[in-house]
Protein backbone atom coordinates (compact mmCIF):
# COMPACT_ATOMS: atom_id res chain seq x y z
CA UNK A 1 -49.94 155.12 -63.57
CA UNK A 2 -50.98 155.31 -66.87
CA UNK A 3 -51.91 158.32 -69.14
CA UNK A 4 -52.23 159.85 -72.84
CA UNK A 5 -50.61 163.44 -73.51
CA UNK A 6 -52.45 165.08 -76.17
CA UNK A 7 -50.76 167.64 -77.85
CA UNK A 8 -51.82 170.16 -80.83
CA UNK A 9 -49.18 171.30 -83.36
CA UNK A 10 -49.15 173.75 -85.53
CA UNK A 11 -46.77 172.81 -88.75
CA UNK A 12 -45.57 175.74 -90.64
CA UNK A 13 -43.88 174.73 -94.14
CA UNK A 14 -43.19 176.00 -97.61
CA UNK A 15 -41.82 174.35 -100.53
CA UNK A 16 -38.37 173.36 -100.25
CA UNK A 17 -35.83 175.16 -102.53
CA UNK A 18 -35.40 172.06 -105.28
CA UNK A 19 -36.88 174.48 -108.11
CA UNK A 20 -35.38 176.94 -107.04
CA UNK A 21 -32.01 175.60 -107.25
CA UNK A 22 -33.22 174.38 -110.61
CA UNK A 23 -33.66 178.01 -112.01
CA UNK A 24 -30.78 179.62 -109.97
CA UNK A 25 -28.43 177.37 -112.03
CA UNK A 26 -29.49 178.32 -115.05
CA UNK A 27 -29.69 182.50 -114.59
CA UNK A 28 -26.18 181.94 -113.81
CA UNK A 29 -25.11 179.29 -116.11
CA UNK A 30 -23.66 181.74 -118.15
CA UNK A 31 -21.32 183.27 -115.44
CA UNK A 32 -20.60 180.07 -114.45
CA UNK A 33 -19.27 178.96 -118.15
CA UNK A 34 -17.63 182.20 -118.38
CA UNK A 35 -15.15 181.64 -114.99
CA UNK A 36 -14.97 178.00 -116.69
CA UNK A 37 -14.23 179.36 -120.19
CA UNK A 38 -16.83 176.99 -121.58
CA UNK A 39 -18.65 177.99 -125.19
CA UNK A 40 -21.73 179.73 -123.94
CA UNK A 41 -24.56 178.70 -126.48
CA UNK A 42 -27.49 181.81 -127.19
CA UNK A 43 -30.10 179.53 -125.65
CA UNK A 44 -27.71 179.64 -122.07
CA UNK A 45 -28.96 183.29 -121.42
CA UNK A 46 -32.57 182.42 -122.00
CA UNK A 47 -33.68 182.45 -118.06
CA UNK A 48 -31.11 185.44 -117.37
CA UNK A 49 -32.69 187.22 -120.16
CA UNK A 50 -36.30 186.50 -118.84
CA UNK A 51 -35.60 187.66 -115.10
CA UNK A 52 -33.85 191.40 -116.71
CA UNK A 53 -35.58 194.24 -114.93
CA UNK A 54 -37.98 196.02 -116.11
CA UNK A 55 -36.70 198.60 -119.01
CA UNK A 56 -33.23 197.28 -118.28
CA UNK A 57 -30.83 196.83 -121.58
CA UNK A 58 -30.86 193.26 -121.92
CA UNK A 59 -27.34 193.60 -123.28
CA UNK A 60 -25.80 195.31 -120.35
CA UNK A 61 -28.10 193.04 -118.08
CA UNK A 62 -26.52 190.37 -119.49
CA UNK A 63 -22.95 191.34 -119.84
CA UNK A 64 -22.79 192.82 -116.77
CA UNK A 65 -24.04 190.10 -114.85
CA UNK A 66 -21.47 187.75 -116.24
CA UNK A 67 -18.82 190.28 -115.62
CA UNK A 68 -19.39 190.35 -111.83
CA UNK A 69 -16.55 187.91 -110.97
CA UNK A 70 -12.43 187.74 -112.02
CA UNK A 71 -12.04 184.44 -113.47
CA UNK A 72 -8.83 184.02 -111.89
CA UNK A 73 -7.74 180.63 -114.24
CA UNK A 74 -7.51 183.47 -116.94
CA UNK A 75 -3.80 184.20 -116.88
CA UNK A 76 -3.40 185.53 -120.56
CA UNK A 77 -5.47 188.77 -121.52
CA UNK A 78 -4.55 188.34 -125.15
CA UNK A 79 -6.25 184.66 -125.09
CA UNK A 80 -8.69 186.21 -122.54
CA UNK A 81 -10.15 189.11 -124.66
CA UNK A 82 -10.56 186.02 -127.65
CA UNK A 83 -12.42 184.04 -125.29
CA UNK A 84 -14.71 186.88 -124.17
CA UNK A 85 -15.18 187.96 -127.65
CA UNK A 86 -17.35 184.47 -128.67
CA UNK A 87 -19.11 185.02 -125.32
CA UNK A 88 -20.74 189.10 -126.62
CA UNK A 89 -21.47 187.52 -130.03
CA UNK A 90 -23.46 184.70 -127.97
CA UNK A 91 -24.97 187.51 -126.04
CA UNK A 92 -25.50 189.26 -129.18
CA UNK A 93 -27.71 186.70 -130.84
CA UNK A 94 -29.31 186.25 -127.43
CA UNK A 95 -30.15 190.03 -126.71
CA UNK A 96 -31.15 190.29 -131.30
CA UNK A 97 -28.85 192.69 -131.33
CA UNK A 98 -26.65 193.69 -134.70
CA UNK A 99 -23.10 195.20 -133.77
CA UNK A 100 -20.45 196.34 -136.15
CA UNK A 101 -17.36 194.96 -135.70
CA UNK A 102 -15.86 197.82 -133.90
CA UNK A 103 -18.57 197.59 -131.42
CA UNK A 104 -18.30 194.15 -130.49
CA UNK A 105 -14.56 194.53 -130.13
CA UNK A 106 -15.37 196.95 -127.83
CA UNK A 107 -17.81 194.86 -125.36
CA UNK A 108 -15.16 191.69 -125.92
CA UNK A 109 -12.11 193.67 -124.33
CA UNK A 110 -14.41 195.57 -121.71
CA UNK A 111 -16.01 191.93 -120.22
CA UNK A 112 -12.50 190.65 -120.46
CA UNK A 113 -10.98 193.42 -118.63
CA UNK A 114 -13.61 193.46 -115.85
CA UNK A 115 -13.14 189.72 -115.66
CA UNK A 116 -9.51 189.56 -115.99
CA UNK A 117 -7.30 189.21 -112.52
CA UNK A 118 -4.66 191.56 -113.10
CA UNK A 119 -3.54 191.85 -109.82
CA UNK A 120 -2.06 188.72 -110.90
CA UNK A 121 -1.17 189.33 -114.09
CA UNK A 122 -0.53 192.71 -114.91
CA UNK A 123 -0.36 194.62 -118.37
CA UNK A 124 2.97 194.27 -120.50
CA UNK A 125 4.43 195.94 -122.87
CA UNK A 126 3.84 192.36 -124.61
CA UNK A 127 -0.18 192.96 -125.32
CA UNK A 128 -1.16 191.90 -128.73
CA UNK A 129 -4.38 193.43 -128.63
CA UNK A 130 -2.80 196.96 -127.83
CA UNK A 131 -3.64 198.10 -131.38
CA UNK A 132 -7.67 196.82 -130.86
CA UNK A 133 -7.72 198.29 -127.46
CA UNK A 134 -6.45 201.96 -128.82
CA UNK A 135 -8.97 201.93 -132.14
CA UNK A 136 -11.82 200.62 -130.01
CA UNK A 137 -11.23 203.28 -127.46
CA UNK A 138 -12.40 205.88 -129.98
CA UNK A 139 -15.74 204.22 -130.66
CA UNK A 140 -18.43 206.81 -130.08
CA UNK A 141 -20.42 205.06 -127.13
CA UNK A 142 -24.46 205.50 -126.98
CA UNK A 143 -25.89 202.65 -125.28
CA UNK A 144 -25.48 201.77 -121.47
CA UNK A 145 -23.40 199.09 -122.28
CA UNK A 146 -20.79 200.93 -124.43
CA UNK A 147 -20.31 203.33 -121.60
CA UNK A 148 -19.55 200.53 -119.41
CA UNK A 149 -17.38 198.12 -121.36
CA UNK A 150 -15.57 201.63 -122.10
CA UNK A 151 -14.84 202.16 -118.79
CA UNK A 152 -13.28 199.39 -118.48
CA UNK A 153 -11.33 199.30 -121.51
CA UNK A 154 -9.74 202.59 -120.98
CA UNK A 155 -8.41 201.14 -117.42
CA UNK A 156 -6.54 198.53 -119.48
CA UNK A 157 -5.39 200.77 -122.10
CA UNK A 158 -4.20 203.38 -119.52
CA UNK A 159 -2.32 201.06 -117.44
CA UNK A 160 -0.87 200.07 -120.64
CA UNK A 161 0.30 203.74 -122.29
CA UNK A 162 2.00 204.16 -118.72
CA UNK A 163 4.42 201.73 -119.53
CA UNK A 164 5.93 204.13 -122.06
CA UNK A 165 4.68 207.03 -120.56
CA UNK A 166 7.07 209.83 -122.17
CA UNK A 167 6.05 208.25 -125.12
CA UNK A 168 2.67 207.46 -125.29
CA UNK A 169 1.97 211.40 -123.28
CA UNK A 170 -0.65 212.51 -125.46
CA UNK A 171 -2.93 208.78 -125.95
CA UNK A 172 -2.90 208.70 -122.30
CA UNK A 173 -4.03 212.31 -121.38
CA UNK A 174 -6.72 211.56 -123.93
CA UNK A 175 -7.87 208.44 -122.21
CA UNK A 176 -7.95 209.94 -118.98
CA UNK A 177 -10.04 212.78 -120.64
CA UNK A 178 -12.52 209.87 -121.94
CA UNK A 179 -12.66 207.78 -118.46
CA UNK A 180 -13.26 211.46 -116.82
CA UNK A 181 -15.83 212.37 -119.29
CA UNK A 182 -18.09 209.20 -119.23
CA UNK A 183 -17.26 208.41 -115.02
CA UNK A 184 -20.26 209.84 -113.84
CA UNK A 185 -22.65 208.01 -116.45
CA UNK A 186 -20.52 204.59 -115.57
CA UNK A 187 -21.27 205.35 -111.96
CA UNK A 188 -25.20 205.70 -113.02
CA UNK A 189 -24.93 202.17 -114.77
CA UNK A 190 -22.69 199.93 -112.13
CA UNK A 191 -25.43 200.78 -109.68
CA UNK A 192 -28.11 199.02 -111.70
CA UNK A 193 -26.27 196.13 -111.84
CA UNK A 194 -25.54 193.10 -109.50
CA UNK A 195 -23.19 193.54 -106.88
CA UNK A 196 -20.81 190.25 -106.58
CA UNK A 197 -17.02 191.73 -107.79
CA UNK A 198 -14.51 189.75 -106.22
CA UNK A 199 -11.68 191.09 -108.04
């Protein structure tokens, strides 16, 4: 016995994700150079830049979303706070932003200390930058992005006064009075930002 089945289908398909992929890449091609500590050019934020929110500090968009992972080959914070210092005057020329020098020492220590395992490899009394860290920690903050990198600074340089604590007293009351003062605005930033800490 012979016989034909005839059978409709109905297909349901969509593009597959090859662009995509494409564009993914390159919104997180700076992040990706950062864990890699790879020279991050101006024209690598250009597709992070274009998908910032709406009325979003492209700065802060763009710091903050290459800040959202330790780079965990970073073993030095000295070498580390260097490093992240070419990668905010890349953002800089990105974002067309002009920064004094105190400013951009500022964002360079707070990416590398939100970047920076130091579960791993804790603050010594052997930081370099100890002096930077302590002037920059008296810049008066305006923008978004101040507040955060200053949050994070102040973690490092607290950590770091403890380690003398009789004699360092007064610095670290003060920069416990700073991270208490500027905590709730940090709070207010962080949750604009992406999620994807794994430090």
């Amino acid at each position: 016995m012979k016989g034909e089945i005839q059978m409709e289908t109905t297909l349901h398909f969509a593009q597959n994700a090859d662009a995509g992929t494409e564009e993914s890449y390159l919104r997180n091609l700076p992040l990706l150079k950062l864990l890699a500590k790879e020279n991050i050019e101006a024209d690598d934020w250009s597709v992070l830049l274009a998908a910032t929110p709406n009325n979003e500090d492209k700065l802060l968009w763009c710091l903050g979303y290459t800040g959202t992972l330790c780079a965990l080959d970073a073993t030095d914070f000295d070498d580390w706070v260097v490093y992240c210092s070419t990668v905010v005057l890349s953002a800089l020329e990105a974002c067309g932003v002009e920064a004094p020098d105190e400013r951009k020492n500022l964002l360079s220590i707070g990416l590398a200390a939100r970047t920076f395992n130091f579960s791993g490899n804790p603050v010594t009394k052997n930081l370099k930058c100890a002096e930077t860290i302590q002037g920059a920690a008296s810049y008066n903050c305006t923008e978004d992005a101040d507040i955060f990198s200053m949050w994070y600074l102040l973690q490092v340089l607290t950590e770091y006064l403890r380690l003398d604590f009789n004699g360092n007293l007064r610095e670290l009351i003060d920069a416990m009075k700073t991270m208490n003062k500027i905590r709730d605005r940090y709070r207010q930033i962080a949750d604009r930002l992406p999620k994807m800490d794994a430090c």
